[in-house]
Protein backbone atom coordinates (compact mmCIF):
# COMPACT_ATOMS: atom_id res chain seq x y z
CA UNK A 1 -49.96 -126.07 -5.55
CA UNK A 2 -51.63 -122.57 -6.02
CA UNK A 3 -54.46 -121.14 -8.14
CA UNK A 4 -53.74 -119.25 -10.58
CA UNK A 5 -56.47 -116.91 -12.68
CA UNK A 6 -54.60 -117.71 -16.44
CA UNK A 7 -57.07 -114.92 -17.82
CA UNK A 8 -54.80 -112.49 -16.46
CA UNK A 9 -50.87 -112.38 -16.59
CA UNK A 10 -49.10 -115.86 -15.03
CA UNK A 11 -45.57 -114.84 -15.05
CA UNK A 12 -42.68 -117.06 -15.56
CA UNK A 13 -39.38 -114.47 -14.53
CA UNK A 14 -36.25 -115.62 -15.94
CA UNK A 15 -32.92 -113.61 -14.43
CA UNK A 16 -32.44 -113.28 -10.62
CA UNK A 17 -29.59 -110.86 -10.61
CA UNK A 18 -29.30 -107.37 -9.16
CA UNK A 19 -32.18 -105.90 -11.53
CA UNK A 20 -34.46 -108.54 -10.55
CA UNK A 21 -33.76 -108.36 -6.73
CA UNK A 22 -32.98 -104.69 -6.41
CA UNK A 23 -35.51 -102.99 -8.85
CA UNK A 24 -37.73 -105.22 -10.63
CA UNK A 25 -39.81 -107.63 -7.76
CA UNK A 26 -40.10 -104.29 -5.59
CA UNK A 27 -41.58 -102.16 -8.43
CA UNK A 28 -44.14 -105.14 -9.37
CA UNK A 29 -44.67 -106.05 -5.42
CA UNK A 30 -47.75 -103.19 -4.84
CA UNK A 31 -49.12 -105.12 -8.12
CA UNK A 32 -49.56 -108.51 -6.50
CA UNK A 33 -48.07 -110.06 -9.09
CA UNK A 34 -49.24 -113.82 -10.50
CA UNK A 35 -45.60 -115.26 -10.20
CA UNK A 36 -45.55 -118.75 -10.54
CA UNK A 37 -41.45 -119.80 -11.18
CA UNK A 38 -38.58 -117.85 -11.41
CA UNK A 39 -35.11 -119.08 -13.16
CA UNK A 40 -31.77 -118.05 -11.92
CA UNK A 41 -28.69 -119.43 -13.28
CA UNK A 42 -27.26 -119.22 -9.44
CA UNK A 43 -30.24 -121.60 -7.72
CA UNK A 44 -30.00 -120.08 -4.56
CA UNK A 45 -30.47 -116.64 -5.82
CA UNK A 46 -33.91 -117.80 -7.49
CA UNK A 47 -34.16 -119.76 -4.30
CA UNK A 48 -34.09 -116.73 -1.73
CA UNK A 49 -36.54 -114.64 -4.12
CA UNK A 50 -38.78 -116.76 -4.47
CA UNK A 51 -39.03 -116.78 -0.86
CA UNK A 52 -39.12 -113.50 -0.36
CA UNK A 53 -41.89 -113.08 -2.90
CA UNK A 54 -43.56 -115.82 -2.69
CA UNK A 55 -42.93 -117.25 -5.95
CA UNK A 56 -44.32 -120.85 -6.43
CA UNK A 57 -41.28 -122.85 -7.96
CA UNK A 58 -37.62 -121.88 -8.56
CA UNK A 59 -35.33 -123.56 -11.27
CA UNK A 60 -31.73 -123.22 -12.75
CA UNK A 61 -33.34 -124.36 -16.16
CA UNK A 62 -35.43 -121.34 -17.64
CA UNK A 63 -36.87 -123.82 -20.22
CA UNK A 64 -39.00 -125.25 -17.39
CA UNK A 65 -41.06 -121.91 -18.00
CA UNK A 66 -41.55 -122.18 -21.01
CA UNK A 67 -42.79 -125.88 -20.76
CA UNK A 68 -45.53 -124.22 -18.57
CA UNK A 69 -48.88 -123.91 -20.26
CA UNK A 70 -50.10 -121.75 -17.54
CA UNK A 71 -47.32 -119.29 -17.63
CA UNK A 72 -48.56 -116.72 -20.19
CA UNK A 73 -46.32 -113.60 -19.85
CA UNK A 74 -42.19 -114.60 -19.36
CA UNK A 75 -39.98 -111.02 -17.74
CA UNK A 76 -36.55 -111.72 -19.06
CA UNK A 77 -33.79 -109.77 -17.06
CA UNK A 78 -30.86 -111.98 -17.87
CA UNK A 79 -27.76 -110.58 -18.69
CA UNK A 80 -27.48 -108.73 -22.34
CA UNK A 81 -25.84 -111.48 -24.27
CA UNK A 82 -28.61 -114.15 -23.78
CA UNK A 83 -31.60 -111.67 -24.33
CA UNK A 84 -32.13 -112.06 -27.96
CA UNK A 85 -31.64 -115.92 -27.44
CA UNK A 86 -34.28 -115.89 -24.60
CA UNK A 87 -36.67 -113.73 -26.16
CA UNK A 88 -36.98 -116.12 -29.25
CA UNK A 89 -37.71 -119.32 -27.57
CA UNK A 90 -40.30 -117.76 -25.33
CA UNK A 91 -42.04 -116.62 -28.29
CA UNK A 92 -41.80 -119.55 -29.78
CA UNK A 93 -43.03 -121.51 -27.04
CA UNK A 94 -46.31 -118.92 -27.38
CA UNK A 95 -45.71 -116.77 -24.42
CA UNK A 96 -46.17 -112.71 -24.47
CA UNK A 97 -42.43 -111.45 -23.49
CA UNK A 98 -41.22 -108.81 -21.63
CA UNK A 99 -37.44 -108.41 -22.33
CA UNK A 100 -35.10 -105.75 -20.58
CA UNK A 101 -32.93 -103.38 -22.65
CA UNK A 102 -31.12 -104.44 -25.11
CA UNK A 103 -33.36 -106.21 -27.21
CA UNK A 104 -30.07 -107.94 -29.09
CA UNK A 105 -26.14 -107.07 -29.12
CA UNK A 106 -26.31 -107.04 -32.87
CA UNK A 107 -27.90 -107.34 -36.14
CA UNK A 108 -27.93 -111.13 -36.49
CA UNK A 109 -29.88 -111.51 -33.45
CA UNK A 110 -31.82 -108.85 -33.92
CA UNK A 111 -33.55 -110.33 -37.10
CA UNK A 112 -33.57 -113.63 -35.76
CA UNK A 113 -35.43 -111.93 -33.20
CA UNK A 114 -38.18 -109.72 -35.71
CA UNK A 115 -38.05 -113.11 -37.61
CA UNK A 116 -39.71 -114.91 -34.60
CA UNK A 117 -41.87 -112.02 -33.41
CA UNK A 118 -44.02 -111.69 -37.17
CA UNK A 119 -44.87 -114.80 -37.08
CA UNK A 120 -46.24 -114.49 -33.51
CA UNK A 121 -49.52 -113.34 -32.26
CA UNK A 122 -48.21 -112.64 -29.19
CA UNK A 123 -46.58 -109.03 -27.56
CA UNK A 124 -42.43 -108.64 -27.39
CA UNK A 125 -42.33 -106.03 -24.62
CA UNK A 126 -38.66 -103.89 -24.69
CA UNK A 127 -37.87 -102.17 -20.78
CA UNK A 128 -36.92 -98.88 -22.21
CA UNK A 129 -38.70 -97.13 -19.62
CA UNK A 130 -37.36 -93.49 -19.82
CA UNK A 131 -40.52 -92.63 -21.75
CA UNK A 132 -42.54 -92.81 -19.19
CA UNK A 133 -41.15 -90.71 -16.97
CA UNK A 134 -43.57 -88.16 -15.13
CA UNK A 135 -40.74 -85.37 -16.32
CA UNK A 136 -40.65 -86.66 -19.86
CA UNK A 137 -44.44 -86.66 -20.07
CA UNK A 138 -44.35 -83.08 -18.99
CA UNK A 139 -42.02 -82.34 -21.23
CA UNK A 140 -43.66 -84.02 -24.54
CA UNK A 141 -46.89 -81.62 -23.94
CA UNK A 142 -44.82 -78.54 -25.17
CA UNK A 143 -42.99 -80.21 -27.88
CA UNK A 144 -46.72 -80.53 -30.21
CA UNK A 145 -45.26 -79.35 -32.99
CA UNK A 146 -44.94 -79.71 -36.83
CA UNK A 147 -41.59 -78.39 -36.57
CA UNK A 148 -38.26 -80.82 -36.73
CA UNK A 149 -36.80 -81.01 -33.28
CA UNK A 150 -32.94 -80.80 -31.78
CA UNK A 151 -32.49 -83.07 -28.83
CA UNK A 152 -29.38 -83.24 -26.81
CA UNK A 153 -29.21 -85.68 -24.05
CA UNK A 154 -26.26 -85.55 -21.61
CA UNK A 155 -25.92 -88.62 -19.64
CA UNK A 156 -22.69 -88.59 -17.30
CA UNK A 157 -23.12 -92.87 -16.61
CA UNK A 158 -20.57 -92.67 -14.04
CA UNK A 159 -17.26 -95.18 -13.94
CA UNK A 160 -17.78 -98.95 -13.65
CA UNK A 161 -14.09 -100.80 -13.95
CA UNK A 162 -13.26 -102.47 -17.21
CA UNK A 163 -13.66 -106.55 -16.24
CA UNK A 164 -17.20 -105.61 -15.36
CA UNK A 165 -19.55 -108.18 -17.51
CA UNK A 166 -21.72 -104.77 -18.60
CA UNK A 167 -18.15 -103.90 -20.31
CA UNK A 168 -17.69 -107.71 -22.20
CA UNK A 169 -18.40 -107.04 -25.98
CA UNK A 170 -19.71 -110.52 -25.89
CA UNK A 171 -21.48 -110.93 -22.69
CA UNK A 172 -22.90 -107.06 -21.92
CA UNK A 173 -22.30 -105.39 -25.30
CA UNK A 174 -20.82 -102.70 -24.11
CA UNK A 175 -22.61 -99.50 -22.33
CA UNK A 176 -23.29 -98.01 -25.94
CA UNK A 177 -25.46 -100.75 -26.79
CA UNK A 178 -26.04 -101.91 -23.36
CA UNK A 179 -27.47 -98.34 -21.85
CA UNK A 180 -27.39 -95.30 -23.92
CA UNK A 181 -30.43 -97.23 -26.27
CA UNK A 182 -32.24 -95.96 -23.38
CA UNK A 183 -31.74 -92.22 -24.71
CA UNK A 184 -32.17 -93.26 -28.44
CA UNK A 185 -35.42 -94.72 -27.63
CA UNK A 186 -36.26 -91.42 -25.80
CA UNK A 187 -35.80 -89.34 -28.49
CA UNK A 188 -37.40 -91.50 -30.95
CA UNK A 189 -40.66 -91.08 -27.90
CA UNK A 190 -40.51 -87.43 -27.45
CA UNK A 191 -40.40 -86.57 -31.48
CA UNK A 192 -42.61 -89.17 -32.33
CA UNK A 193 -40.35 -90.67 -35.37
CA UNK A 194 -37.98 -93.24 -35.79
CA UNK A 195 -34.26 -92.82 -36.77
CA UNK A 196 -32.73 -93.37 -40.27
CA UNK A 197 -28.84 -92.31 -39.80
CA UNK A 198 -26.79 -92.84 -37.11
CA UNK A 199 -23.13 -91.85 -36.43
CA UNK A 200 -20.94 -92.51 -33.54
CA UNK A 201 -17.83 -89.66 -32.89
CA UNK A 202 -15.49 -91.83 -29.60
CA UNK A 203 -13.88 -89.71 -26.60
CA UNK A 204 -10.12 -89.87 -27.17
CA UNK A 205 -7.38 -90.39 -29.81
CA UNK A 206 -7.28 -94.30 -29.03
CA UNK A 207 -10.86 -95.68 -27.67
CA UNK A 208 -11.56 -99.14 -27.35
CA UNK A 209 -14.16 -100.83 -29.38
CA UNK A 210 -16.96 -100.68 -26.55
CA UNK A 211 -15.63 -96.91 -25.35
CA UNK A 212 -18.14 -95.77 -22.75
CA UNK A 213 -17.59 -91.94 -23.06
CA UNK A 214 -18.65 -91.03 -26.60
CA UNK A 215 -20.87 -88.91 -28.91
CA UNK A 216 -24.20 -90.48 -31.36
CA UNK A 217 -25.50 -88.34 -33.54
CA UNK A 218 -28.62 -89.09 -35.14
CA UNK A 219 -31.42 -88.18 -38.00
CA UNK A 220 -34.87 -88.70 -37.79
CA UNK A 221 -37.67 -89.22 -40.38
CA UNK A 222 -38.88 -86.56 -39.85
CA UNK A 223 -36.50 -84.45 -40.13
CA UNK A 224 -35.57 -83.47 -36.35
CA UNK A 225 -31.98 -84.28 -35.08
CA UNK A 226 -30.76 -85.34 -31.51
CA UNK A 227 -27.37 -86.14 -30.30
CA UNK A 228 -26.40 -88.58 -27.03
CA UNK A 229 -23.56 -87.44 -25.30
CA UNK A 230 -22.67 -90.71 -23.12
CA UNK A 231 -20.11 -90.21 -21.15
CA UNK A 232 -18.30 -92.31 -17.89
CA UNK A 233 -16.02 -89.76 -17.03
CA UNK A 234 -18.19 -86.50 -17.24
């Protein structure tokens, strides 16, 4: 067994996909991470990263985390459908969570979700990370203002084929929900308000119900407006 100091974060990392292996264990490697189990629904995924990283234990059952009293912070990087479900029983079972974009695929979950967190001491931790972007930092400094603010973001996603699980309604969402959150939590960052109207305006005469290449307008409190242009094909 290993020590581990439980007065800073023990980390119980549930997902071991592409995210996990590709951008999320490098970007917390230079932080010598306290990583004590990681879950992968493939066990030889979890397996070979916890390997790699030298992660203590490695499990197909994520609820073996959350059984672990010493395990105080859980990263969830699972695919979109089983977020919301995740995110509840890890705050439930008292842990601080960090959950990757989105936080839920819909309403329901997502007050099943608030529902859990108020009655929680702990921190629910969404990865919308374009905020912090050196650029968008740069930005924000010349956008002090008392004035209501226009935002257009462009995002040309690029094609990914239909069967892809991102594209599932039930298992990825969709890229609406899925990615272009990312740009509505952006806007809500660099205007400093949160949104009140929202309406969606679909590429085409026919588009499917989780259409990648659309328009989202939106109105803020305080008054500023922003539009997402999302778009596959652009």
């Amino acid at each position: 067994d290993r020590n581990f100091d439980i007065q800073k974060p023990v980390i119980g990392l549930i997902g071991a996909g592409n995210f996990t292996s590709m951008t999320l264990l490098p970007a917390l490697k230079s932080l010598h991470p306290q990583i004590k189990s990681i879950a992968g629904a493939k066990g030889l995924n979890a397996k070979m990263l916890a390997q790699k990283y030298n992660i203590l234990n490695a499990t197909t059952d994520y609820k073996v985390i959350l059984k672990d009293a010493s395990i105080n912070l859980v990263l969830i990087t699972t695919r979109h459908n089983l977020h919301a479900e995740m995110a509840i029983a890890s705050i439930q079972a008292g842990k601080n969570v960090f959950v990757e974009k989105p936080l839920a695929l819909n309403s329901a979950e997502l007050d099943e979700v608030i529902s859990a967190y108020s009655t929680s001491r702990k921190s629910l931790i969404v990865g919308y990370n374009r905020r912090f972007s050196p650029h968008v930092k740069y930005v924000k400094k010349y956008l002090l203002t008392e004035e209501p603010l226009s935002i257009i973001a462009t995002m040309n996603a690029g094609f990914i084929p239909s069967n892809s699980w991102v594209q599932d309604p039930e298992t990825g969402g969709g890229r609406i929900i899925g990615e272009a959150c990312h740009y509505l939590d952006l806007m809500i960052s660099l205007n400093g308000s949160l949104i009140t109207e929202i309406c969606m305006n679909a590429l085409g005469k026919t588009p499917s119900k989780n259409t990648d290449n659309a328009s989202i307008l939106v109105k803020f409190e305080n008054g500023s407006q922003g539009v997402v242009n999302y778009f596959s094909n652009g």
